[in-house]
C-alpha atoms as a PDB file:
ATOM      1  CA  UNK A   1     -18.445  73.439 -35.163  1.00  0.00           C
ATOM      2  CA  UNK A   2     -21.759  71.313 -34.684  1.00  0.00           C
ATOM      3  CA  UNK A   3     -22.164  72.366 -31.071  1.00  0.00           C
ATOM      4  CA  UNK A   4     -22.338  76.126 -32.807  1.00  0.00           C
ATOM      5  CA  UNK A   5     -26.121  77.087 -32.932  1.00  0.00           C
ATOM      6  CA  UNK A   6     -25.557  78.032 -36.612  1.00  0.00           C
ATOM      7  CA  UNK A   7     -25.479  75.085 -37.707  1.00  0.00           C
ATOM      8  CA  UNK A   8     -26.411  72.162 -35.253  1.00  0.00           C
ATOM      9  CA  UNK A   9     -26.287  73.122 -31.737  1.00  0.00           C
ATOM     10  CA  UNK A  10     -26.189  69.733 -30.409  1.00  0.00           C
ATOM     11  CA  UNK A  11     -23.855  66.908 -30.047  1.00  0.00           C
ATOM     12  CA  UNK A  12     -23.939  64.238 -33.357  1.00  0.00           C
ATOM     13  CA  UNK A  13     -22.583  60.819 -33.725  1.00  0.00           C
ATOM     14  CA  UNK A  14     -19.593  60.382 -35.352  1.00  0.00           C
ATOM     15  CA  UNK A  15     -17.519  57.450 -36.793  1.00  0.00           C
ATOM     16  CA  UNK A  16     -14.303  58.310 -38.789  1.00  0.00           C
ATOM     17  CA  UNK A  17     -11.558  55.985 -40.297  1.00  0.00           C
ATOM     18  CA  UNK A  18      -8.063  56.474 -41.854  1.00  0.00           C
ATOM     19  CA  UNK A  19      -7.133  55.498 -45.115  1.00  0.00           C
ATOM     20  CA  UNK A  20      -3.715  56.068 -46.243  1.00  0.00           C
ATOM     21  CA  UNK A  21      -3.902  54.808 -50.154  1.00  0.00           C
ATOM     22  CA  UNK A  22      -5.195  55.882 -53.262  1.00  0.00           C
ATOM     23  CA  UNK A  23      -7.086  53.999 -56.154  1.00  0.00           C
ATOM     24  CA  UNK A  24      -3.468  52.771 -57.501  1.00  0.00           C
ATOM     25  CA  UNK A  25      -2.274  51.636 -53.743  1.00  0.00           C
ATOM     26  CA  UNK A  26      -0.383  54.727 -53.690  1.00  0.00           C
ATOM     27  CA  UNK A  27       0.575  56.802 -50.606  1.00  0.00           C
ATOM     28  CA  UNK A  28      -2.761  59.167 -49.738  1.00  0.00           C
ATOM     29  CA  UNK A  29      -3.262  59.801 -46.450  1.00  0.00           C
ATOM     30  CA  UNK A  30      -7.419  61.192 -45.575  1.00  0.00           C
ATOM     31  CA  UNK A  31     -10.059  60.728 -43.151  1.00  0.00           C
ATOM     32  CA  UNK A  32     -13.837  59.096 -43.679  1.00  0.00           C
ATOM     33  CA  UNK A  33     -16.043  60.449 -41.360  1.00  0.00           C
ATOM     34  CA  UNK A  34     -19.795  59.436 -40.604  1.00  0.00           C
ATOM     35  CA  UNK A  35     -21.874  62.096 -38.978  1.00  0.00           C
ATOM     36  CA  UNK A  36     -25.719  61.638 -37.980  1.00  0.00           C
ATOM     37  CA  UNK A  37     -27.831  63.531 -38.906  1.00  0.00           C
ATOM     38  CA  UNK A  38     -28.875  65.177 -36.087  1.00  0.00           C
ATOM     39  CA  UNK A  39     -27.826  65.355 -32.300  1.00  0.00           C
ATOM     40  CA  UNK A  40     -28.643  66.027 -29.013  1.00  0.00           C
ATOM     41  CA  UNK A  41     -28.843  69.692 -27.851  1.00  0.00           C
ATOM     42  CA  UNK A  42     -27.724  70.677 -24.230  1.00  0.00           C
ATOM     43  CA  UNK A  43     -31.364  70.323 -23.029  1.00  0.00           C
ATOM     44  CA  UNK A  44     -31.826  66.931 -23.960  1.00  0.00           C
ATOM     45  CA  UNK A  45     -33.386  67.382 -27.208  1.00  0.00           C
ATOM     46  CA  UNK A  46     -32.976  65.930 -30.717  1.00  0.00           C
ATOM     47  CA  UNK A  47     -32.018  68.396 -33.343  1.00  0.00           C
ATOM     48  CA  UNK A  48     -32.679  67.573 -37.077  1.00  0.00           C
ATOM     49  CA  UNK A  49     -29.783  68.621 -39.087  1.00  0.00           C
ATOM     50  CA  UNK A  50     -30.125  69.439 -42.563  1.00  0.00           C
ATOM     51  CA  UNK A  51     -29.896  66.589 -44.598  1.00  0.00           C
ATOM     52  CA  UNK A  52     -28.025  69.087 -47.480  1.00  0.00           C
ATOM     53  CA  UNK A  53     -26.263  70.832 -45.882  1.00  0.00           C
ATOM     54  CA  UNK A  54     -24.192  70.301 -42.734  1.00  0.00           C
ATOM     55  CA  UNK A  55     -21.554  72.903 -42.363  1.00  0.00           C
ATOM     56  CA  UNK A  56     -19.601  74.785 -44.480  1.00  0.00           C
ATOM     57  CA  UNK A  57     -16.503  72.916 -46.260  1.00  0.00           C
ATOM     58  CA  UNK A  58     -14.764  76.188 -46.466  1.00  0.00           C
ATOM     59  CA  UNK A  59     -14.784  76.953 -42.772  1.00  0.00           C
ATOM     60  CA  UNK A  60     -14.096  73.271 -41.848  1.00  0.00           C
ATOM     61  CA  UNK A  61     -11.176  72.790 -44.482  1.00  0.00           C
ATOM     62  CA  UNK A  62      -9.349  75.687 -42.393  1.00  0.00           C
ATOM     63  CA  UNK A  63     -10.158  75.024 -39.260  1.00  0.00           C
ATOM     64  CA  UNK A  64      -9.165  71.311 -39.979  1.00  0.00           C
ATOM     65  CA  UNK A  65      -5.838  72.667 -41.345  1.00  0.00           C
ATOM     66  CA  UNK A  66      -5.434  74.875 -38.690  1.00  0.00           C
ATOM     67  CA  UNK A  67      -5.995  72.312 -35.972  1.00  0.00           C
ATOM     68  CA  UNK A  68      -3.536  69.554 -37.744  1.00  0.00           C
ATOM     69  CA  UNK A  69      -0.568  71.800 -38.383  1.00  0.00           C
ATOM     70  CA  UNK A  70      -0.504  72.854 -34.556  1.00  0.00           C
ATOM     71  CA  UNK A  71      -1.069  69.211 -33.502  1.00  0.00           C
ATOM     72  CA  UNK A  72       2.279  68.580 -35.575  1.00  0.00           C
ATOM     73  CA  UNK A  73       4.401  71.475 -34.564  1.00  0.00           C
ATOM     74  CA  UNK A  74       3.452  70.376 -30.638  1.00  0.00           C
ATOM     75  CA  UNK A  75       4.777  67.020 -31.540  1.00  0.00           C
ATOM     76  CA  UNK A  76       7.782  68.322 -32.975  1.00  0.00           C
ATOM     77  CA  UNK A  77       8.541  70.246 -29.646  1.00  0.00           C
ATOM     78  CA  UNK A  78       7.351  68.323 -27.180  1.00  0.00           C
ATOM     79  CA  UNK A  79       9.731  69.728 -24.286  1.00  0.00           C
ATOM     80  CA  UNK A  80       8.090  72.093 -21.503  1.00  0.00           C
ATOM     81  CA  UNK A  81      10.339  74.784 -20.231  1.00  0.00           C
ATOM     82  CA  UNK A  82      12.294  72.431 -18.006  1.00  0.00           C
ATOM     83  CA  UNK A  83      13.327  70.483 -21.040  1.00  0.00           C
ATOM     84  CA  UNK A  84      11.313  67.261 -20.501  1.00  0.00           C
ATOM     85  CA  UNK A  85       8.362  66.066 -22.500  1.00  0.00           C
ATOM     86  CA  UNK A  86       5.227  64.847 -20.600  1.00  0.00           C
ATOM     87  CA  UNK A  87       4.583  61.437 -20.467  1.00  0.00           C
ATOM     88  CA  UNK A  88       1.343  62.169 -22.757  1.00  0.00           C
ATOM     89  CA  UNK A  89       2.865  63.869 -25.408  1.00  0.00           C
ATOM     90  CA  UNK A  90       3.016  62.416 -28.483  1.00  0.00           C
ATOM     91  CA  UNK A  91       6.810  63.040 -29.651  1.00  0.00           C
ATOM     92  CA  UNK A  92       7.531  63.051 -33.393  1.00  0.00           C
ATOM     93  CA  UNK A  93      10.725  62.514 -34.961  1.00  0.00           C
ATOM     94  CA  UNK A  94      11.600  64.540 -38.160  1.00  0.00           C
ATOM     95  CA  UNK A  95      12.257  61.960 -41.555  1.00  0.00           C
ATOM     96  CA  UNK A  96      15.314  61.084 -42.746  1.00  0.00           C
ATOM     97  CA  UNK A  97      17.600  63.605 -43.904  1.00  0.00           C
ATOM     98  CA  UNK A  98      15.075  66.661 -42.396  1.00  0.00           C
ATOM     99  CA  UNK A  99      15.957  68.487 -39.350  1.00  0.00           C
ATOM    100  CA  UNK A 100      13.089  70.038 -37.036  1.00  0.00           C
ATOM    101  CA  UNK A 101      13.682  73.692 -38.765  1.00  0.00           C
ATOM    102  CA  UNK A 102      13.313  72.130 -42.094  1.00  0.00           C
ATOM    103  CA  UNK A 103      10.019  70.448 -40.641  1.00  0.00           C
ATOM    104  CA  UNK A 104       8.963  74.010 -39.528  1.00  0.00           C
ATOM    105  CA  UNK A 105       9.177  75.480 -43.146  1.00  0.00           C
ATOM    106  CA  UNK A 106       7.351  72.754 -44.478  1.00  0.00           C
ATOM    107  CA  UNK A 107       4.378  73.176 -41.830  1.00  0.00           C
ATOM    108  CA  UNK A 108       4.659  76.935 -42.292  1.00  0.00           C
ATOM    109  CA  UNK A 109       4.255  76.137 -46.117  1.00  0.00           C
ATOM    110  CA  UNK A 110       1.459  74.434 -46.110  1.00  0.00           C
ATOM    111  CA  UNK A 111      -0.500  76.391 -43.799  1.00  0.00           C
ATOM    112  CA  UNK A 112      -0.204  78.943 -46.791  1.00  0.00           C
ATOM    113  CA  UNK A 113      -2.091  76.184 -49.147  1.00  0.00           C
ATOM    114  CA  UNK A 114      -5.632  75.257 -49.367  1.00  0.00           C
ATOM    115  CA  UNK A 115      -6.340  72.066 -47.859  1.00  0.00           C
ATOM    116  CA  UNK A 116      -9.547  69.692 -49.489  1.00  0.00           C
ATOM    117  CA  UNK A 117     -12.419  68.700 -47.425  1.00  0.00           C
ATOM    118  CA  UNK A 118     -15.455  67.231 -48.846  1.00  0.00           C
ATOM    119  CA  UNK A 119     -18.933  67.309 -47.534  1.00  0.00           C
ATOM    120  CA  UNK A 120     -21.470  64.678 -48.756  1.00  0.00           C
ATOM    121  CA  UNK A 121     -25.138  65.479 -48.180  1.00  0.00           C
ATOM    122  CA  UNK A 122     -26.657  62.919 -45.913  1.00  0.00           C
ATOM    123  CA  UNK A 123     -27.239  59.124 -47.162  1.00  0.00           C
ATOM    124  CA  UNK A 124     -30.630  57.804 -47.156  1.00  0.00           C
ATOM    125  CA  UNK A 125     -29.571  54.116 -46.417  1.00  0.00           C
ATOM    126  CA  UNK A 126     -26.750  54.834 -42.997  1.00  0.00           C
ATOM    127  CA  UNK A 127     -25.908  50.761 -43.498  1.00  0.00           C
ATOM    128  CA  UNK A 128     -24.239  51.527 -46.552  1.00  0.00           C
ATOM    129  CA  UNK A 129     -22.786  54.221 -45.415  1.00  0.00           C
ATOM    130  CA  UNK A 130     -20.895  52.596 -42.601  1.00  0.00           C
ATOM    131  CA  UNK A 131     -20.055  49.061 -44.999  1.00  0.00           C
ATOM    132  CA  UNK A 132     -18.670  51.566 -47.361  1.00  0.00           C
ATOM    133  CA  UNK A 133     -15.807  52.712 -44.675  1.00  0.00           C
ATOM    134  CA  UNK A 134     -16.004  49.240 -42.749  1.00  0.00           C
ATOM    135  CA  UNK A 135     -14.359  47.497 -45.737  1.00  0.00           C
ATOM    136  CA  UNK A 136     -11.502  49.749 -45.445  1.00  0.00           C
ATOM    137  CA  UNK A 137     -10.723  47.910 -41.504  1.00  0.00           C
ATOM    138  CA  UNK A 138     -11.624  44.895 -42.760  1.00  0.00           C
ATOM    139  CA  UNK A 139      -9.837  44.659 -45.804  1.00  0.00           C
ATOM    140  CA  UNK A 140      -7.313  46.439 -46.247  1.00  0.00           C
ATOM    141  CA  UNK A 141      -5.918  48.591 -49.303  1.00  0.00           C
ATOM    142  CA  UNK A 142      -6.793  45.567 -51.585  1.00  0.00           C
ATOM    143  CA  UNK A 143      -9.667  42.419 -51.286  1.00  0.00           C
ATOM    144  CA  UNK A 144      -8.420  39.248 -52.704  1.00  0.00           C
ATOM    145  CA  UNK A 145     -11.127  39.272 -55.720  1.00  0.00           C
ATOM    146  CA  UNK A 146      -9.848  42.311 -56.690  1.00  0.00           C
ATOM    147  CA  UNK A 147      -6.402  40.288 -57.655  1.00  0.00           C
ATOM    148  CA  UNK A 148      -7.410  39.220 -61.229  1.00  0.00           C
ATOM    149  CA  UNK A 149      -3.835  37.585 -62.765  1.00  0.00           C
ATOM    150  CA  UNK A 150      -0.582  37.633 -61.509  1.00  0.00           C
ATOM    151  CA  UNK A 151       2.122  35.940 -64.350  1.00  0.00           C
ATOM    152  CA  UNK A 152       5.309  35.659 -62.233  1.00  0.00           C
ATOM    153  CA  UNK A 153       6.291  39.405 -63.153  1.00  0.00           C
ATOM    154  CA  UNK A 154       2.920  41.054 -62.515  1.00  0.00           C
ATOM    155  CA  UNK A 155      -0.134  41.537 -61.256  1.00  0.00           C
ATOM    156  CA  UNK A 156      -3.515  42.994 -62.970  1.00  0.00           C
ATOM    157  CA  UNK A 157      -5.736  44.367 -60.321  1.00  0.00           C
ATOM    158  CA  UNK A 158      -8.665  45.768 -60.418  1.00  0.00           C
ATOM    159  CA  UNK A 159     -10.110  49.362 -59.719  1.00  0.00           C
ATOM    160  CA  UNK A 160     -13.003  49.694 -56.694  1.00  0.00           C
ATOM    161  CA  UNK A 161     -14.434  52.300 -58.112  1.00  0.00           C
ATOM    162  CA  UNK A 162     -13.870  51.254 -62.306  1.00  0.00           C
ATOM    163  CA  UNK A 163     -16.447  54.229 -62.873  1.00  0.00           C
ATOM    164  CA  UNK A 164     -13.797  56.799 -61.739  1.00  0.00           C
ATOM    165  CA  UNK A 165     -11.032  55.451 -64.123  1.00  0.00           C
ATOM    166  CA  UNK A 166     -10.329  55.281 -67.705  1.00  0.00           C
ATOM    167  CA  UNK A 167      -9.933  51.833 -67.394  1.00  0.00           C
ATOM    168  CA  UNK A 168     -11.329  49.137 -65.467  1.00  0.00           C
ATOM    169  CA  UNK A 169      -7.911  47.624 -64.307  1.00  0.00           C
ATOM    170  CA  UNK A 170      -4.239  48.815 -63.481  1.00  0.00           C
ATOM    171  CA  UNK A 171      -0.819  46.573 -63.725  1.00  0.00           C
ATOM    172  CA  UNK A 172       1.923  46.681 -61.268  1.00  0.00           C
ATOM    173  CA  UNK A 173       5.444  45.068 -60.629  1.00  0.00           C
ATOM    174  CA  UNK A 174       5.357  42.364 -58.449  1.00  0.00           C
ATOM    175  CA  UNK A 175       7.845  44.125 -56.347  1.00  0.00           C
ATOM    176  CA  UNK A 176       6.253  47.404 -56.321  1.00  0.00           C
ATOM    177  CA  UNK A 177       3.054  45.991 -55.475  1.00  0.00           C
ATOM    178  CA  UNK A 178       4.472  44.319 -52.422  1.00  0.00           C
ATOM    179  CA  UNK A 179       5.860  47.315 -51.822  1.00  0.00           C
ATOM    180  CA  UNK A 180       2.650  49.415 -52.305  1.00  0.00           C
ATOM    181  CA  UNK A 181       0.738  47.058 -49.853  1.00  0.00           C
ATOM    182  CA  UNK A 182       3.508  46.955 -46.981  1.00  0.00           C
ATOM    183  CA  UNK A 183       3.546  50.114 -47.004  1.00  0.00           C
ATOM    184  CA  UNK A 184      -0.203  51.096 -45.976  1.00  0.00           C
ATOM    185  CA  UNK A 185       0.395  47.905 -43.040  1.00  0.00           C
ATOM    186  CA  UNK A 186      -0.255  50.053 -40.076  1.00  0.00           C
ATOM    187  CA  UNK A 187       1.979  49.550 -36.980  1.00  0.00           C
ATOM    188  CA  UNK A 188       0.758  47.472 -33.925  1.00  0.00           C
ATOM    189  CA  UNK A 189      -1.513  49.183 -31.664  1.00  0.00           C
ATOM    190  CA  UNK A 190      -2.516  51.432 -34.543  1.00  0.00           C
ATOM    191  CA  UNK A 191      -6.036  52.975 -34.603  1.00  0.00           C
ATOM    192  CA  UNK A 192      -7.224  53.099 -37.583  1.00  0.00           C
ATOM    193  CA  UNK A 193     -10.701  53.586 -36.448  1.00  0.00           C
ATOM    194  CA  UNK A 194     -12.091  55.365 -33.807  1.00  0.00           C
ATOM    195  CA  UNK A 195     -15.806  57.556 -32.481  1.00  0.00           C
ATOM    196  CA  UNK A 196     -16.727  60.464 -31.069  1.00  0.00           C
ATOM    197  CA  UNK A 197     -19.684  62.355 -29.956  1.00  0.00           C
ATOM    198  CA  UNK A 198     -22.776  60.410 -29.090  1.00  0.00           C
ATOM    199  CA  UNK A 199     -20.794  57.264 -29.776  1.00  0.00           C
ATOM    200  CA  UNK A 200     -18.204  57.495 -26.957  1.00  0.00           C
ATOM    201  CA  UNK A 201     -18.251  55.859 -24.079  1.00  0.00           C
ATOM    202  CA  UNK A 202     -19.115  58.989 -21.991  1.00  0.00           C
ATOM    203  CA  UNK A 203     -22.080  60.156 -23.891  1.00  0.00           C
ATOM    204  CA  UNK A 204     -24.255  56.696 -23.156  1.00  0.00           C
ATOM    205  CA  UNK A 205     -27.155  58.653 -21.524  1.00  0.00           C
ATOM    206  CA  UNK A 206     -27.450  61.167 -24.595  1.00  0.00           C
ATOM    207  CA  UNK A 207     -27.040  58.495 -27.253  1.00  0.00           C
ATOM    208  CA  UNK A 208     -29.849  56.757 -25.132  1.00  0.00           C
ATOM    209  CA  UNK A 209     -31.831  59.820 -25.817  1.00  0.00           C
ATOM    210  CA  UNK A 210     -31.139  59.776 -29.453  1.00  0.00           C
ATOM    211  CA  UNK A 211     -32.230  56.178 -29.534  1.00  0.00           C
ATOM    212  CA  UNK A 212     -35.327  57.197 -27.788  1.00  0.00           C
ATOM    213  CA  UNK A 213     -36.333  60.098 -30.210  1.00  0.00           C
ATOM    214  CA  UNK A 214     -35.708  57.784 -33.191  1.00  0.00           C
ATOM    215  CA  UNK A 215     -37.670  54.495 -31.601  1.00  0.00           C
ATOM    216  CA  UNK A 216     -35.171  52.282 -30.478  1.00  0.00           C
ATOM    217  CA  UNK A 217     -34.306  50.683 -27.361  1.00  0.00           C
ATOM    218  CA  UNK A 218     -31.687  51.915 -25.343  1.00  0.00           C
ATOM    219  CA  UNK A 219     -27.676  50.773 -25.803  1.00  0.00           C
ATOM    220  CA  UNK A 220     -27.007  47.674 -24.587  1.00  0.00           C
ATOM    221  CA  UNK A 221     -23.223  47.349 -25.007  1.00  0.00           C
ATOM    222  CA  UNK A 222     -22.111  43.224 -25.333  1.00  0.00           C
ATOM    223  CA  UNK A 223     -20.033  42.006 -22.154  1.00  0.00           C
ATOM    224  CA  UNK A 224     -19.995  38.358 -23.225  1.00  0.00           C
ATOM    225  CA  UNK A 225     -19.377  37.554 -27.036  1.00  0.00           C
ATOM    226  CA  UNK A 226     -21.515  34.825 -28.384  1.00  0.00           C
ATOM    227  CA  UNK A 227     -20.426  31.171 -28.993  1.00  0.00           C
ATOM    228  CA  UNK A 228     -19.101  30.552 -32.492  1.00  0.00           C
ATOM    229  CA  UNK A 229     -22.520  28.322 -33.465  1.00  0.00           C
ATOM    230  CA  UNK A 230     -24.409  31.616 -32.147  1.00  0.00           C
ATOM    231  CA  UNK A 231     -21.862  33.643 -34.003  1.00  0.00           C
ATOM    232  CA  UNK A 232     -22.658  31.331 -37.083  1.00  0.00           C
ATOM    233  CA  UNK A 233     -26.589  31.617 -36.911  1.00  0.00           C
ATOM    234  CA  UNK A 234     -26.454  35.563 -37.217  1.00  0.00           C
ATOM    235  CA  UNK A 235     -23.977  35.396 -40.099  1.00  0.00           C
ATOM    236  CA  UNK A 236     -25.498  32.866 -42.297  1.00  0.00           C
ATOM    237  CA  UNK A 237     -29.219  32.414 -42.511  1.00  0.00           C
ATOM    238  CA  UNK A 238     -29.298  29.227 -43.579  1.00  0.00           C
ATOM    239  CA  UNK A 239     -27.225  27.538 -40.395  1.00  0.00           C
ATOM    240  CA  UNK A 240     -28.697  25.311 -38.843  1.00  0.00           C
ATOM    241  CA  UNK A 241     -27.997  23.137 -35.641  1.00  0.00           C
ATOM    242  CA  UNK A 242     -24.087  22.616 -35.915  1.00  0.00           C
ATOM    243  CA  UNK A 243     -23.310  21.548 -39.216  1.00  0.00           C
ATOM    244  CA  UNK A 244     -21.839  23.243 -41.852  1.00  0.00           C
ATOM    245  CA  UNK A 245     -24.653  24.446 -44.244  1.00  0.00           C
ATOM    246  CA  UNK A 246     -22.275  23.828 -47.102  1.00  0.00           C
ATOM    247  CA  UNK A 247     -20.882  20.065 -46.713  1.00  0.00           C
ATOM    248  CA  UNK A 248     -22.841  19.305 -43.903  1.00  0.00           C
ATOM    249  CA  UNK A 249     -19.707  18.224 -41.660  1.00  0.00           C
ATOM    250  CA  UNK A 250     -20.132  18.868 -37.800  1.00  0.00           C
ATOM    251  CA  UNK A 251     -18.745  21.948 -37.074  1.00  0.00           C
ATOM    252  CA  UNK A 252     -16.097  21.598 -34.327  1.00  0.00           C
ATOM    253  CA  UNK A 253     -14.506  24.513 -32.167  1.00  0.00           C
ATOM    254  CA  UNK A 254     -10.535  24.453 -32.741  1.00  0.00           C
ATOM    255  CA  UNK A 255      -9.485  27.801 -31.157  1.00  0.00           C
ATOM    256  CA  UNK A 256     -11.561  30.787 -29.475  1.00  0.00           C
ATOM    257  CA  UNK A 257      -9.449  34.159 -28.295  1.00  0.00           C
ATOM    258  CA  UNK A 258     -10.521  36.944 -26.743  1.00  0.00           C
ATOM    259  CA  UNK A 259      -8.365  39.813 -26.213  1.00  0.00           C
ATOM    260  CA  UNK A 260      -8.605  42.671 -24.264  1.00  0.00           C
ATOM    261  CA  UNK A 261      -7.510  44.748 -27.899  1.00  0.00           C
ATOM    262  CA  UNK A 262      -9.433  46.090 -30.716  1.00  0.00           C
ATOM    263  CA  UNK A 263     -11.126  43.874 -32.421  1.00  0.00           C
ATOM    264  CA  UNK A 264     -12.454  42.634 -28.503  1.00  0.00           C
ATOM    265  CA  UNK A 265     -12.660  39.536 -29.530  1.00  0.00           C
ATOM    266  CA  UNK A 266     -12.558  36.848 -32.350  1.00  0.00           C
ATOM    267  CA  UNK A 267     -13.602  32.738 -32.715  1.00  0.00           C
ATOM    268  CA  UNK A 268     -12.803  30.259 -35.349  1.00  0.00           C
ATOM    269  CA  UNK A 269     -14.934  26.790 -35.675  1.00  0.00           C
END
């Protein structure tokens, strides 16, 4: 819809993330998506969006429906008319106690049904922006300070958002909130995070030209990670040398891995 001269005519930046809980650790499944504001048009130039008003939510929410639903009913039917699947289909089995026809209704149900999208107008500050959605990779469903009692039978937790609620907390089962928390676990290999447009790999030489048009130097992606007392100096200001700037113990490297996976790499000290 961007690359449509009605509303952008160029090609924006875009980071989105999947959440799959709700305020309560619930099951509610939604993207997060970051968009610049602005792109690069087919000629090479940077094109200012509107900062209120991207595209229209209306068009998008159907379009995004649209889009979904036929992504599903493909994965439901994955065979050609040879009766094989290819090997890059993405095959989906039908739940428990559903059969593909029942599946079918459902989809056919729901394409009757309005479906919510929300369009923020642009931030002023994009670092907050993209910590806002970063704590949901980081993190999880639930941080660890958000954990305010647990008395053997349950656990008091507190709201991310407390202005949104009632009240500040909510109290769950032990059980259930293991339960809640397993359940938004994603599955190995998962990606829960992923970017498009100017962003992807393929698009270096326009997101160069972005950089450019906004003053900064051109992409240089990181081939090497740093050492963990490099890694240290960015993170905390006041490290110095290689002690710890807490108790002052020498700081001594116990384990470094670097995988070929998402995150690329990671280092303990």
């Amino acid at each position: 819809m961007l690359a449509d001269p009605r509303w952008l005519g160029a090609l924006p930046g875009v980071t989105a993330v999947f959440q799959s809980w709700s305020d309560e650790l619930g099951e509610h499944p939604h993207l997060h998506f970051i968009v610049t504001c602005g792109g690069i048009s087919p000629a090479g130039k940077w094109v200012e969006a509107n900062p209120e008003y991207l595209i229209p939510y209306a068009v998008l929410a159907s379009k995004f429906r649209g889009k979904f639903i036929d992504y599903l009913r493909k994965a439901l039917n994955p065979l050609n008319a040879r009766g094989k699947a290819k090997p890059e289909d993405q095959v989906l089995m039908p739940p428990p106690g559903r059969s593909i026809q029942q599946c079918h209704n459902l989809l056919n149900k729901l394409g009757r049904q309005k479906w919510n999208v929300h369009v923020d107008p642009a931030y002023q500050y994009a670092g907050g922006a993209l910590k806002y959605v970063g704590r949901y990779i980081r993190r999880g469903p639930v941080s660890e300070r958000r954990i305010l009692s647990y008395d053997g039978e349950k656990v008091v937790i507190a709201y991310a958002h407390p202005e949104k609620h009632k009240h500040p907390t909510f109290t769950l089962e032990a059980k259930e909130f293991i339960l809640r928390l397993l359940t938004h676990a994603p599955q190995k290999g998962t990606h829960c995070a992923r970017v498009y447009g100017l962003y992807h790999s393929t698009k270096r030489e326009q997101l160069n030209q972005a950089r450019a048009h906004l003053g900064q130097a051109p992409y240089e992606p990181i081939i090497e990670p740093p050492d963990v007392h490099e890694l240290l100096h960015r993170m905390i200001p006041d490290f110095k040398g290689d002690l710890c700037p807490k108790c002052h113990t020498r700081l001594v490297t116990i384990y470094v891995s670097r995988h070929n996976r998402s995150p690329p790499w990671e280092a303990a000290a």
